[in-house]
Protein backbone atom coordinates (compact mmCIF):
# COMPACT_ATOMS: atom_id res chain seq x y z
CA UNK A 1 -14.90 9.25 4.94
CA UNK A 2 -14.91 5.64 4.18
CA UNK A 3 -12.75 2.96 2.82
CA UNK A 4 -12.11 -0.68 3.26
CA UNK A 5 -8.69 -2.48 2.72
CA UNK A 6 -8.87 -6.43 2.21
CA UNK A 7 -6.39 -8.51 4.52
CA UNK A 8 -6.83 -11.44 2.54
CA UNK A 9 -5.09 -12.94 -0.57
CA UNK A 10 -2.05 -11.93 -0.14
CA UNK A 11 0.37 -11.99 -3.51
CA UNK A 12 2.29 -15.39 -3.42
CA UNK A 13 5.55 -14.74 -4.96
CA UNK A 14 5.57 -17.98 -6.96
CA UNK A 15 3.93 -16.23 -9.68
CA UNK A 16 4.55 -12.47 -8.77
CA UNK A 17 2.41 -9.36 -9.66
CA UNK A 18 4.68 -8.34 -12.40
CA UNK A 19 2.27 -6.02 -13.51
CA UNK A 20 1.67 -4.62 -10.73
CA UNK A 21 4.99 -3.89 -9.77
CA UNK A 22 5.74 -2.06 -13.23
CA UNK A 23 1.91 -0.27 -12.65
CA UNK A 24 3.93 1.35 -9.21
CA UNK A 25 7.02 1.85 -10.72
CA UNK A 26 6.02 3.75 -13.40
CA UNK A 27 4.39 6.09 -11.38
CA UNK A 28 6.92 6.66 -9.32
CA UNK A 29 9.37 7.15 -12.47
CA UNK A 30 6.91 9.78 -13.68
CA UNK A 31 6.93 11.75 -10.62
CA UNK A 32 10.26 11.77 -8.83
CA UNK A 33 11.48 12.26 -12.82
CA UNK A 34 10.09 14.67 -15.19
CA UNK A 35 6.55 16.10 -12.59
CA UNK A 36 9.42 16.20 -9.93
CA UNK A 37 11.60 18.60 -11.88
CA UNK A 38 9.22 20.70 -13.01
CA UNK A 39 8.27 21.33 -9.48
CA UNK A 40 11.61 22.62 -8.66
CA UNK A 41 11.94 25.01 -11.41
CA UNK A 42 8.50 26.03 -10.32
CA UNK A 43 8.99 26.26 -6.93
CA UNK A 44 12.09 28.61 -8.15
CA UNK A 45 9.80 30.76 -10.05
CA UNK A 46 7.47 31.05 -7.49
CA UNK A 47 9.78 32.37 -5.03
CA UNK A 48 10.45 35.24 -7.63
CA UNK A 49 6.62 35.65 -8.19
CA UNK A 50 6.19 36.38 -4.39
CA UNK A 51 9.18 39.16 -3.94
CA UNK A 52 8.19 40.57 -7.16
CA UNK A 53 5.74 43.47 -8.38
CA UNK A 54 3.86 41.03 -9.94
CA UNK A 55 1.15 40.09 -6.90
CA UNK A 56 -0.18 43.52 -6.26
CA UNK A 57 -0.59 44.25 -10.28
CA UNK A 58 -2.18 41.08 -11.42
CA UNK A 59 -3.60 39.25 -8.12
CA UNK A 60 -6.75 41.66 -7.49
CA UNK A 61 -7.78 40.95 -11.48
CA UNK A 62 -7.55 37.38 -11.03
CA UNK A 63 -9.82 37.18 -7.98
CA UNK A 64 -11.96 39.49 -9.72
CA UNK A 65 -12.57 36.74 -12.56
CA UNK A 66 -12.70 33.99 -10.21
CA UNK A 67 -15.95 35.70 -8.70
CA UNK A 68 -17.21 36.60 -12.48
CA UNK A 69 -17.02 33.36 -13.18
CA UNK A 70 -18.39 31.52 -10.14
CA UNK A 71 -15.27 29.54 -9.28
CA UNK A 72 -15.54 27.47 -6.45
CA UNK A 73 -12.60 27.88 -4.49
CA UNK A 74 -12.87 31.57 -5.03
CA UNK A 75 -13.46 32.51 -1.42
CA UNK A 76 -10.41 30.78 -0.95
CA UNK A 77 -8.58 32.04 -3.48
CA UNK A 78 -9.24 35.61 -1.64
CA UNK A 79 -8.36 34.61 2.31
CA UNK A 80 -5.16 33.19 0.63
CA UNK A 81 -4.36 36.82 -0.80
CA UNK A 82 -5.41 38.04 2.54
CA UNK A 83 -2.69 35.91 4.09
CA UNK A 84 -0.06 37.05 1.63
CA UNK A 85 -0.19 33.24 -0.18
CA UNK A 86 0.71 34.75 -3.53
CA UNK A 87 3.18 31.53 -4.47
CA UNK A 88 0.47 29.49 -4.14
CA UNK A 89 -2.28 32.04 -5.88
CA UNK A 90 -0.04 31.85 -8.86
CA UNK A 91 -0.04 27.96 -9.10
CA UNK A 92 -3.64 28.38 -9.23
CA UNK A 93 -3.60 30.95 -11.88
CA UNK A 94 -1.05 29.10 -13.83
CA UNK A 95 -3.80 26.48 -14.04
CA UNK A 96 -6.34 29.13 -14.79
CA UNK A 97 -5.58 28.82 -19.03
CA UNK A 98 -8.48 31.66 -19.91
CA UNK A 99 -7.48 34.25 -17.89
CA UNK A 100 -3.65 33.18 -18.14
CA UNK A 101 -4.52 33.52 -22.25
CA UNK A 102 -6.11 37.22 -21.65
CA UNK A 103 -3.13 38.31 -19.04
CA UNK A 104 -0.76 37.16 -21.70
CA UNK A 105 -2.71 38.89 -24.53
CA UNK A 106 -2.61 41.88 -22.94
CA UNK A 107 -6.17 42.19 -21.97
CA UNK A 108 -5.94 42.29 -18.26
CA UNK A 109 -2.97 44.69 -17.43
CA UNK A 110 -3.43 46.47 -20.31
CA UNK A 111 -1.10 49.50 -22.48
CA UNK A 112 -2.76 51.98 -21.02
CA UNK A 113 -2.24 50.91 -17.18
CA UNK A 114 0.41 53.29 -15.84
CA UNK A 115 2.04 50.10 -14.49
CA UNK A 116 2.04 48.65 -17.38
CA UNK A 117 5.48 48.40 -18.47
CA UNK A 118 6.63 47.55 -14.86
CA UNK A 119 4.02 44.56 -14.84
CA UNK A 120 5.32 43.53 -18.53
CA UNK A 121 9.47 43.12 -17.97
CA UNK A 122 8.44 41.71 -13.98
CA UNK A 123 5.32 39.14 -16.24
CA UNK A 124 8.52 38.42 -18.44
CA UNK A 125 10.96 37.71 -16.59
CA UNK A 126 8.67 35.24 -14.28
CA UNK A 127 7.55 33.69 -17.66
CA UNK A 128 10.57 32.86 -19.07
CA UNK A 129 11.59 31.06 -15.51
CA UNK A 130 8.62 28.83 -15.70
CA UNK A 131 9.29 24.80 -17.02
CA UNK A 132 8.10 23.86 -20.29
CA UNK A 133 4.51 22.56 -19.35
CA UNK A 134 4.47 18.94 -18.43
CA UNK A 135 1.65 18.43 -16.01
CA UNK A 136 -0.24 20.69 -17.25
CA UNK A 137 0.06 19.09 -20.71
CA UNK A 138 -0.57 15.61 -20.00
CA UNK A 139 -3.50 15.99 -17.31
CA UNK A 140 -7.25 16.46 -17.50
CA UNK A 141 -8.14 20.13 -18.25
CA UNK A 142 -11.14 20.76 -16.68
CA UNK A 143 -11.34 25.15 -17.17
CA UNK A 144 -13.95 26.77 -19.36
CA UNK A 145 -13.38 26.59 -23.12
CA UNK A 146 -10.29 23.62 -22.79
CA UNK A 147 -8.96 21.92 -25.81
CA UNK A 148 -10.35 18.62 -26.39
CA UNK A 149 -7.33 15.81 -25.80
CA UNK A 150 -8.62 12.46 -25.28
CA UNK A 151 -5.27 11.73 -24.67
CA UNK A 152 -5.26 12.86 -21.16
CA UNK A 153 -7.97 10.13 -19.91
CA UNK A 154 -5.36 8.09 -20.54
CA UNK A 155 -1.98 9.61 -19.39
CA UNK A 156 -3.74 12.12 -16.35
CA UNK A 157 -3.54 8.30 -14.54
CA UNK A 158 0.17 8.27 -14.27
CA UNK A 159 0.43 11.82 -12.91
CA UNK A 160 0.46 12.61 -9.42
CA UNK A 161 0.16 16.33 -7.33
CA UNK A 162 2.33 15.09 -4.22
CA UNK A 163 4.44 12.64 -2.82
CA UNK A 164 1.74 11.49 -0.30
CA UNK A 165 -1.03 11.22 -3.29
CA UNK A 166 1.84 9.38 -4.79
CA UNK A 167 2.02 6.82 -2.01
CA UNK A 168 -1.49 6.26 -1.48
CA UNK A 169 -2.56 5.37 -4.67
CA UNK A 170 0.30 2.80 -4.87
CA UNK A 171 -0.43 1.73 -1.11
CA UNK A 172 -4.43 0.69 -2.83
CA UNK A 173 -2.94 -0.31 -6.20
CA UNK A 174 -1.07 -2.89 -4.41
CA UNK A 175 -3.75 -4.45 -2.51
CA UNK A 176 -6.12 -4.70 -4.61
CA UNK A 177 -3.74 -5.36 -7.90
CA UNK A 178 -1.90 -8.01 -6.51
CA UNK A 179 -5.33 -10.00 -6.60
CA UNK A 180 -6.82 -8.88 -9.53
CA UNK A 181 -3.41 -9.48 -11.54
CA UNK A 182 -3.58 -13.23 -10.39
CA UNK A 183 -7.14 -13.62 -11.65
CA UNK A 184 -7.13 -12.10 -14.88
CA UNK A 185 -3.53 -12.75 -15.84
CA UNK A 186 -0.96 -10.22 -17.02
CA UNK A 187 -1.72 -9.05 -20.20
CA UNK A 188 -6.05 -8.32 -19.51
CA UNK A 189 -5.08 -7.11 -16.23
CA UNK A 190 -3.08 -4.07 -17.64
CA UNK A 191 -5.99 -3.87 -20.19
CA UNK A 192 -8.52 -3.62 -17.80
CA UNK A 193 -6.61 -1.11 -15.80
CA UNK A 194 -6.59 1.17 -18.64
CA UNK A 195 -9.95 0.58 -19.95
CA UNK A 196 -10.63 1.47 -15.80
CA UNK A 197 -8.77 4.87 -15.77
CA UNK A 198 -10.53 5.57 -19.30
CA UNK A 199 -13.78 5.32 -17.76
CA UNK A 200 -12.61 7.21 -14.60
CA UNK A 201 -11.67 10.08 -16.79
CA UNK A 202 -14.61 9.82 -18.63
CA UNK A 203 -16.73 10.42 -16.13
CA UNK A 204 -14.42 13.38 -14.22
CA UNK A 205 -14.99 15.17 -17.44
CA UNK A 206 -18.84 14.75 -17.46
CA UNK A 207 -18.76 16.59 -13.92
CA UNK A 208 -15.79 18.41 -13.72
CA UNK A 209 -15.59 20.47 -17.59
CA UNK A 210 -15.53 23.99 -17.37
CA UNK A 211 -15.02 24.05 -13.32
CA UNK A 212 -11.57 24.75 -13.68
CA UNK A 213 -8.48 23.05 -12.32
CA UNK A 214 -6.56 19.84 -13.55
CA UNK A 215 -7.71 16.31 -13.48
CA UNK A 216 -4.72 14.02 -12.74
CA UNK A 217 -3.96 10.47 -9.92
CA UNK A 218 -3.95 6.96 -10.36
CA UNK A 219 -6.83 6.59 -7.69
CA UNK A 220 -9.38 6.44 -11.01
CA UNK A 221 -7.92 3.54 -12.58
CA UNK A 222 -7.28 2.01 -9.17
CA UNK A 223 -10.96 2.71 -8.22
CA UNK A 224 -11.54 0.72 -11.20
CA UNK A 225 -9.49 -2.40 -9.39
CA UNK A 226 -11.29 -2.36 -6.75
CA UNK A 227 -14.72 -2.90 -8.22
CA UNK A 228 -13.48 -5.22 -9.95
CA UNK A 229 -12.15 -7.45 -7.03
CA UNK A 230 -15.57 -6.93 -5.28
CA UNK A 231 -17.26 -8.38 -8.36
CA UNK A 232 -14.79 -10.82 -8.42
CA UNK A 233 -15.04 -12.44 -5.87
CA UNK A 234 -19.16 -11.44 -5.33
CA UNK A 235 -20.10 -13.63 -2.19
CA UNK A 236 -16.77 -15.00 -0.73
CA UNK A 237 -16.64 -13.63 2.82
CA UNK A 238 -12.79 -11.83 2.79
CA UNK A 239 -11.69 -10.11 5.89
CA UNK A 240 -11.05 -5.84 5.95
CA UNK A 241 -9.82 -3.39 8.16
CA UNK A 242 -12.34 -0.44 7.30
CA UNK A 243 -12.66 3.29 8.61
CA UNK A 244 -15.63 5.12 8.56
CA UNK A 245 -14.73 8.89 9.91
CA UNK A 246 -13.00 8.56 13.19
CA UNK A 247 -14.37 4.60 13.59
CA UNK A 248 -12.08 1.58 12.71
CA UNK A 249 -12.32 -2.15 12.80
CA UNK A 250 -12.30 -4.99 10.89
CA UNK A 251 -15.00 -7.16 9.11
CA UNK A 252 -15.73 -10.69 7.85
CA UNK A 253 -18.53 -9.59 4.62
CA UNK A 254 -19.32 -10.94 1.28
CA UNK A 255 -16.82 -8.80 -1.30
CA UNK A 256 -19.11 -7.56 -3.12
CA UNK A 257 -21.39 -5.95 -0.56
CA UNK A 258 -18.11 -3.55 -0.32
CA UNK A 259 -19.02 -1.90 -4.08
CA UNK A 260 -22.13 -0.15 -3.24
CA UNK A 261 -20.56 1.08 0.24
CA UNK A 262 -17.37 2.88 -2.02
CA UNK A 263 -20.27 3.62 -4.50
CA UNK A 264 -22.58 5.38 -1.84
CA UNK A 265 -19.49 6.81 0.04
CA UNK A 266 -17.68 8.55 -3.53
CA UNK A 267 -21.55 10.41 -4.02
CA UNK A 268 -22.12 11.38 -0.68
CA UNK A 269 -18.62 13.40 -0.21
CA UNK A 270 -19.39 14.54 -3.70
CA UNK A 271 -22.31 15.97 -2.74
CA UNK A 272 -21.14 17.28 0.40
CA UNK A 273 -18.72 19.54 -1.48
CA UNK A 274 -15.34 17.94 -0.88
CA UNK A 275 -12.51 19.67 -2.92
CA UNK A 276 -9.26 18.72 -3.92
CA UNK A 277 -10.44 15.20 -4.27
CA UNK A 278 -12.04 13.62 -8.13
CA UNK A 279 -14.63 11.81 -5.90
CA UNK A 280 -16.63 11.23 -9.29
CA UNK A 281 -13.67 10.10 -11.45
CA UNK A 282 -13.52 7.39 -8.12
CA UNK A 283 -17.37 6.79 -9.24
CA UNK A 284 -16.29 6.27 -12.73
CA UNK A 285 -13.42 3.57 -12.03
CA UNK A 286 -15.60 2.01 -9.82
CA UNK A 287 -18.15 1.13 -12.19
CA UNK A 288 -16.32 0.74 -15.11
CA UNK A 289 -14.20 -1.58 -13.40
CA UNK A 290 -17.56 -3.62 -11.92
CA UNK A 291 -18.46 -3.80 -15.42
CA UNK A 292 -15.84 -5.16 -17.10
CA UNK A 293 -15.09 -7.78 -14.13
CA UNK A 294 -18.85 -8.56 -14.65
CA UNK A 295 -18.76 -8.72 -18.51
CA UNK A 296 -15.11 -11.35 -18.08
CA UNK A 297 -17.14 -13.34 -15.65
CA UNK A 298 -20.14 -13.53 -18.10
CA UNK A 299 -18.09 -14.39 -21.28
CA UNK A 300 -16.45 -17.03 -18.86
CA UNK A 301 -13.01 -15.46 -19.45
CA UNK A 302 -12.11 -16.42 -16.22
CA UNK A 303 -13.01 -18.67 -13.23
CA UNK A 304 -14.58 -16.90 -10.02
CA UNK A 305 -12.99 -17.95 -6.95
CA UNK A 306 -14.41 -20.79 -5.41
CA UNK A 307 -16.52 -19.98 -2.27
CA UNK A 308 -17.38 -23.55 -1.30
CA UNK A 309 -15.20 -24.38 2.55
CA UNK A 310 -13.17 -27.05 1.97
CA UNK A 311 -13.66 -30.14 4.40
CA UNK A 312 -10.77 -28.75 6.81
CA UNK A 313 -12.60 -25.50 6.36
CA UNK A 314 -15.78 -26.45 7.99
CA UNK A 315 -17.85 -24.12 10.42
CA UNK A 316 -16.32 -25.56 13.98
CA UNK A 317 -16.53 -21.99 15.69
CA UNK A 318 -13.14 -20.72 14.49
CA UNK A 319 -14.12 -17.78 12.39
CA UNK A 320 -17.20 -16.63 15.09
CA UNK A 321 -14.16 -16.34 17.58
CA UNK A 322 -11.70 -14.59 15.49
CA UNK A 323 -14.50 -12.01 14.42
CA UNK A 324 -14.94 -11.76 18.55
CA UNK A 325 -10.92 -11.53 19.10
CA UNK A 326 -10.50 -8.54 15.91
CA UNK A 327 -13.93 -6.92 17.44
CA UNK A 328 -12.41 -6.72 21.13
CA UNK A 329 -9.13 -5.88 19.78
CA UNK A 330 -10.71 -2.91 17.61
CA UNK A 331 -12.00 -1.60 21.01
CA UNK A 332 -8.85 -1.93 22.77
CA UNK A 333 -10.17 -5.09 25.25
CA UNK A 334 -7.17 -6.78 24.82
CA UNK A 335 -7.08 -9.19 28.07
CA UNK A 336 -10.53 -10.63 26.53
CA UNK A 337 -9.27 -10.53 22.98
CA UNK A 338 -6.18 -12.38 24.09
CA UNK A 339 -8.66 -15.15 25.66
CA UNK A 340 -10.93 -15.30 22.25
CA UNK A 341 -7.46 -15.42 20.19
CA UNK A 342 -6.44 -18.13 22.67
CA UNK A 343 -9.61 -20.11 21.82
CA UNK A 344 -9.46 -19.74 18.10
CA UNK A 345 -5.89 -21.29 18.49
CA UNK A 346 -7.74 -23.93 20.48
CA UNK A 347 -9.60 -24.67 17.23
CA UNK A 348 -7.00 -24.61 14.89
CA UNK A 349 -3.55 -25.02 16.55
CA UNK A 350 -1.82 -25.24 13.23
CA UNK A 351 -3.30 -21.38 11.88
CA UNK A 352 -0.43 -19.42 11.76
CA UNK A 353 -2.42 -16.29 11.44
CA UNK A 354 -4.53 -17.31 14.78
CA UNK A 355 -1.10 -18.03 16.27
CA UNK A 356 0.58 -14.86 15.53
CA UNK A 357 -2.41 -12.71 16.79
CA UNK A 358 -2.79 -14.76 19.83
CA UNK A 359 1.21 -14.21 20.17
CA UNK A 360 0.97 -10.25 19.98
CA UNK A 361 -1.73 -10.16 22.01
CA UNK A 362 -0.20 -12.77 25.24
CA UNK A 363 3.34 -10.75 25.18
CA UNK A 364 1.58 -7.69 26.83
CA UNK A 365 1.78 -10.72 29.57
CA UNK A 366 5.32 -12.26 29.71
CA UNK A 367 5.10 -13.84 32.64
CA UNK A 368 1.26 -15.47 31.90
CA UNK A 369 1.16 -19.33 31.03
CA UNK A 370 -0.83 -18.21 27.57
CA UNK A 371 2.30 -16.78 26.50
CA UNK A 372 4.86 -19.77 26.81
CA UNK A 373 2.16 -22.03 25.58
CA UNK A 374 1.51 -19.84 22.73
CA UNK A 375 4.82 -19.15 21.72
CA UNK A 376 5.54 -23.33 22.00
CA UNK A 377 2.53 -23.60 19.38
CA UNK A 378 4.53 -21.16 16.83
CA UNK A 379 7.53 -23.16 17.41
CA UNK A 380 5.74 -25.86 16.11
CA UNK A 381 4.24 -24.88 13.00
CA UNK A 382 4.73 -27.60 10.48
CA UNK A 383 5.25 -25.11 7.53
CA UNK A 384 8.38 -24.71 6.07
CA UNK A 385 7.66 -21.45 3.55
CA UNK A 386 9.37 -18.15 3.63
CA UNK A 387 6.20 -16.59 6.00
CA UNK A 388 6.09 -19.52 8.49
CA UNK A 389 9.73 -19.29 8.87
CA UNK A 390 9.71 -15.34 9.55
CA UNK A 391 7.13 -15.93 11.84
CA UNK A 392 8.86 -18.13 13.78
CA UNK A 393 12.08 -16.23 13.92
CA UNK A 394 10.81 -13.16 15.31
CA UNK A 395 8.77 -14.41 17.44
CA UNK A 396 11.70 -16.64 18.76
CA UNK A 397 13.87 -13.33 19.14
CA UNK A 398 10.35 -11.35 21.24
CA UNK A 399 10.09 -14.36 23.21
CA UNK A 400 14.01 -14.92 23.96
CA UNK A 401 14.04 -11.37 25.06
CA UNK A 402 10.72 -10.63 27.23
CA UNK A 403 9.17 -14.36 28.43
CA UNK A 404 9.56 -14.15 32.35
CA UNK A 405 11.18 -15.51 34.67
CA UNK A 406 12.88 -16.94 31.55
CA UNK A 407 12.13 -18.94 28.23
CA UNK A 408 10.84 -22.86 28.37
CA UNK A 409 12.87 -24.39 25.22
CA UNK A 410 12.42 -27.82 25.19
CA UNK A 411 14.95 -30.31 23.66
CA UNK A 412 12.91 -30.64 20.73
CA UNK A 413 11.90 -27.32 20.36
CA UNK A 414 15.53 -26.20 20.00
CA UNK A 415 15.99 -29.10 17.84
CA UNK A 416 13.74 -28.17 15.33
CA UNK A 417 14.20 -23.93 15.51
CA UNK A 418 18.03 -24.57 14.96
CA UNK A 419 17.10 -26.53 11.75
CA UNK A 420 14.51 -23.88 10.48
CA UNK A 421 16.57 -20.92 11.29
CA UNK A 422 19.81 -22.21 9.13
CA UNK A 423 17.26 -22.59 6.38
CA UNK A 424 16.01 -19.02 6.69
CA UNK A 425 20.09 -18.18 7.22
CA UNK A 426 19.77 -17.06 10.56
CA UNK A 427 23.15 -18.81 11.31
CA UNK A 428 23.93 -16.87 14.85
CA UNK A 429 20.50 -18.09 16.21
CA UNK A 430 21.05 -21.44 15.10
CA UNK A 431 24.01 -21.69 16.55
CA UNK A 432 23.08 -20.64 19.79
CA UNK A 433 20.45 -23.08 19.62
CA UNK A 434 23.03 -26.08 19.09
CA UNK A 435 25.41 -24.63 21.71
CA UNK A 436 22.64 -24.78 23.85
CA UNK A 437 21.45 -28.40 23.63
CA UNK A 438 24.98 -29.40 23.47
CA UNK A 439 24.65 -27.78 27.18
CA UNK A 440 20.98 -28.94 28.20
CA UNK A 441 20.68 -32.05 25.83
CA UNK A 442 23.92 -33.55 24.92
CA UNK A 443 22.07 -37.32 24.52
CA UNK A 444 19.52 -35.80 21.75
CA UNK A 445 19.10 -38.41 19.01
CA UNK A 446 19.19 -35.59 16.84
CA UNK A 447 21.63 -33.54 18.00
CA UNK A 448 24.33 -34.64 15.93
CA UNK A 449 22.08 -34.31 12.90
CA UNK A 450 21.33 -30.62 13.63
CA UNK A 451 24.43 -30.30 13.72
CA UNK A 452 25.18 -31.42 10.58
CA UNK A 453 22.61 -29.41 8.73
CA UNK A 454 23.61 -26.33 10.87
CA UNK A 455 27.46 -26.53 9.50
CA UNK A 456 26.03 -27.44 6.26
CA UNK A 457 24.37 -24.38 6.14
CA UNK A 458 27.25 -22.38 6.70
CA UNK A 459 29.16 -23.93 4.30
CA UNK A 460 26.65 -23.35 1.34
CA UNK A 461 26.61 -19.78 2.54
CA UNK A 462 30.31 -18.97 2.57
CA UNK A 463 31.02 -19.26 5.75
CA UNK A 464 33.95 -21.27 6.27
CA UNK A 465 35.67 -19.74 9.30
CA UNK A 466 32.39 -20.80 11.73
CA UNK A 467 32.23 -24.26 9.86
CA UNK A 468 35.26 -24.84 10.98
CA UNK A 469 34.70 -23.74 14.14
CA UNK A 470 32.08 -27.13 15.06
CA UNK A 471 34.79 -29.38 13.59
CA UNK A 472 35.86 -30.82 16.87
CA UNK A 473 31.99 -31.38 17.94
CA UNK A 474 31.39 -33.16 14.34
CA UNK A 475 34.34 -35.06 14.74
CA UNK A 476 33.39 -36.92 18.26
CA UNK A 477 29.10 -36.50 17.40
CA UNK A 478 29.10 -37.41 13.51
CA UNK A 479 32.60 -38.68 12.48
CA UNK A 480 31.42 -40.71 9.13
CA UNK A 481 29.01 -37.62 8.08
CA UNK A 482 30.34 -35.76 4.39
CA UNK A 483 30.70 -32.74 5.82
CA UNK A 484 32.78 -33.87 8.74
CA UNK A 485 34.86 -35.17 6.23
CA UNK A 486 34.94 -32.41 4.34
CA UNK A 487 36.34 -30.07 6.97
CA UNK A 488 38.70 -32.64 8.14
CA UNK A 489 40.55 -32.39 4.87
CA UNK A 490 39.99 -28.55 4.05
């Protein structure tokens, strides 16, 4: 087993993955709404199926037909009999439309059976508890002699068999959308998706007709997305966490060097047999979504990323010593990852990525002089976005809580946390913060400014009663200020 998950381009949420976002949620309408009910009735019926006659009547001619016609999983089918499985032997059948057709013609259990009738009202009764067919009607039919609906290429993508193959696929789709979305745009995104599961399909069919079973996931169409970032973005080095069996780690490689591992890796556990799993409708979406990636980037429908470093970008040792810091972290040498993350920072004090690894890493040391000078280098980020400020919030809170013998705020730290954590509307920390310089660092020049913004703050966010509260400090610190003013005549 092998995959590879990008920790790069993230989403930015000034121009959001809308299409993405509806992709997920209309899975998840499809199956916690009609796939989900059916289940239940199912489940139902298939409690009924196991108590009833039904098991030892029909069972023994189903296995027998599974072995006449070479089924795969027909070994399997016979140690779950063995086991007493029959709720799950009849899910199988259901799915099983030529020898459901004959045992509903008659052809199987037949008149002249002795147990005939008691098979018939037990069949009937089962029968009419069963769901109207929704699946089963909208996914890839793969048994012998199956009607021909295109159709199902298309809508099998939106159907899922469990909650966890549910989340999964929308785990991937949301990695790998988020950045395809931004680089195609909205509307030849959702095309391409399509066009991806299509060819997905496509190629399940080629291997899978007449082996029996349904065809049906998202992980086609989202196979498709990721060939399509890798050929996107061909030669930039991105950054992945990757598993291969019971090995993990993460690596620095050109994107698209990642297609023909996922290529090489959907074949292999083809080959080897795996079940359960559409390895070759992953083939399919993989190079159908390569191909049209490559055919937008040849018609110049849209701009590859750039891979040229930018001047601030330049090779000074940074990236050889986070590679060294995620390679010793990956094999749990965290003292001597903490010391590569701590040179990395060395490099590029204002990374807030470095800084937050580095950070993780030196709290396993509270007491260590890495981790007060660490956490005084996220205190000092110069960022002001949504990230930088939930960065430096919690790691405020971890370092309040564990730095030993104590935390080493300076004036101007406090100063400029209390400031950043009224504009993330963290109001109690921010507080604290001013109650605490007005203890520590009553002379601050801009004290009486934080202050201001802190109250300010509290205003805009409805919260009168602790505005008020500061109106006594405001009135002796920053008397002409508006919002001194303001509270003085509330």
């Amino acid at each position: 087993m092998f995959y590879a998950i990008p920790l790069e381009n993230r989403p930015t949420w000034r121009n959001p993955p809308w299409m993405t976002v509806l992709l997920i949620l209309v899975n998840m309408a499809v199956w916690w709404g009609p796939q989900r009910s059916e289940n239940k009735v199912e489940e139902r019926a298939a409690l009924f199926y196991a108590k009833s006659a039904l098991p030892a009547i029909e069972l023994p001619a189903y296995l027998d037909w599974l072995d006449q016609t070479g089924a795969k999983h027909a070994r399997q089918a016979r140690r779950a009999y063995a086991r007493k499985q029959y709720a799950d032997l009849a899910e199988a059948m259901n799915q099983a439309t030529p020898f459901l057709a004959k045992l509903r013609a008659d052809e199987v259990i037949t008149p002249a059976d002795r147990r005939y009738d008691a098979w018939k009202a037990a069949r009937t009764e089962y029968d009419a508890m069963l769901p109207k067919p929704f699946t089963a009607r909208w996914a890839q039919d793969h048994n012998p002699g199956a009607e021909w609906r295109p159709v199902t290429w298309l809508s099998s993508a939106f159907l899922h068999g469990s909650t966890g193959h549910l989340l999964g696929n929308m785990l991937f789709l949301f990695l790998f959308g988020c950045s395809v979305e931004l680089a195609l745009g909205r509307a030849t995104y959702l095309a391409f998706y399509l066009m991806g599961a299509v060819g997905a399909s496509a190629m399940a069919t080629w291997a899978y007709a007449g082996q029996g079973g349904l065809g049906l996931g998202a992980s086609g169409a989202v196979s498709a997305l990721m060939g399509m970032y890798a050929v996107l973005y061909r030669m930039r080095r991105i950054r992945f966490f990757y598993q291969f069996l019971v090995y993990f780690n993460y690596v620095t490689a050109p994107a698209l060097l990642l297609l023909p591992a996922w290529i090489a890796n959907e074949l292999l556990q083809h080959w080897l047999g795996g079940r359960g799993i559409a390895y070759m409708a992953h083939l399919g979406g993989l190079l159908t979504g390569a191909a049209l990636m490559g055919l937008a980037l040849a018609e110049r429908r849209i701009e590859a990323p750039t891979t040229a470093a930018s001047p601030a970008e330049a090779d000074d040792g940074h990236a050889a010593q986070v590679a060294l810091a995620r390679r010793l972290t990956g094999e749990l040498q965290f003292e001597r990852a903490a010391s590569a993350w701590k040179a990395a920072a060395k490099l590029r004090p204002r990374d807030a990525d470095t800084l937050r690894q580095w950070f993780n890493l030196a709290k396993l040391w509270p007491a260590s002089e890495d981790f007060h000078r660490c956490a005084r280098l996220v205190f000092a980020l110069p960022g002001k976005d949504d990230a930088t400020l939930a960065l430096q919030h919690a790691s405020y809170r971890t370092y309040l809580d564990i730095a030993k013998p104590g935390a080493r705020l300076q004036a101007d730290d406090m100063v400029r946390l209390a400031r950043r954590f009224t504009r993330a509307r963290e109001f109690t920390d921010a507080e604290r913060l001013c109650q605490a310089l007005l203890r520590t660092a009553p002379e601050h020049p801009r004290l009486a400014e934080t202050l201001c913004v802190c109250v300010t703050g509290l205003l805009q966010a409805g919260e009168q009663q602790r505005a008020r509260a500061w109106l006594p400090e405001l009135m002796q610190r920053a008397p002409g200020e508006p919002v001194t003013r303001m509270l003085a005549q509330a």
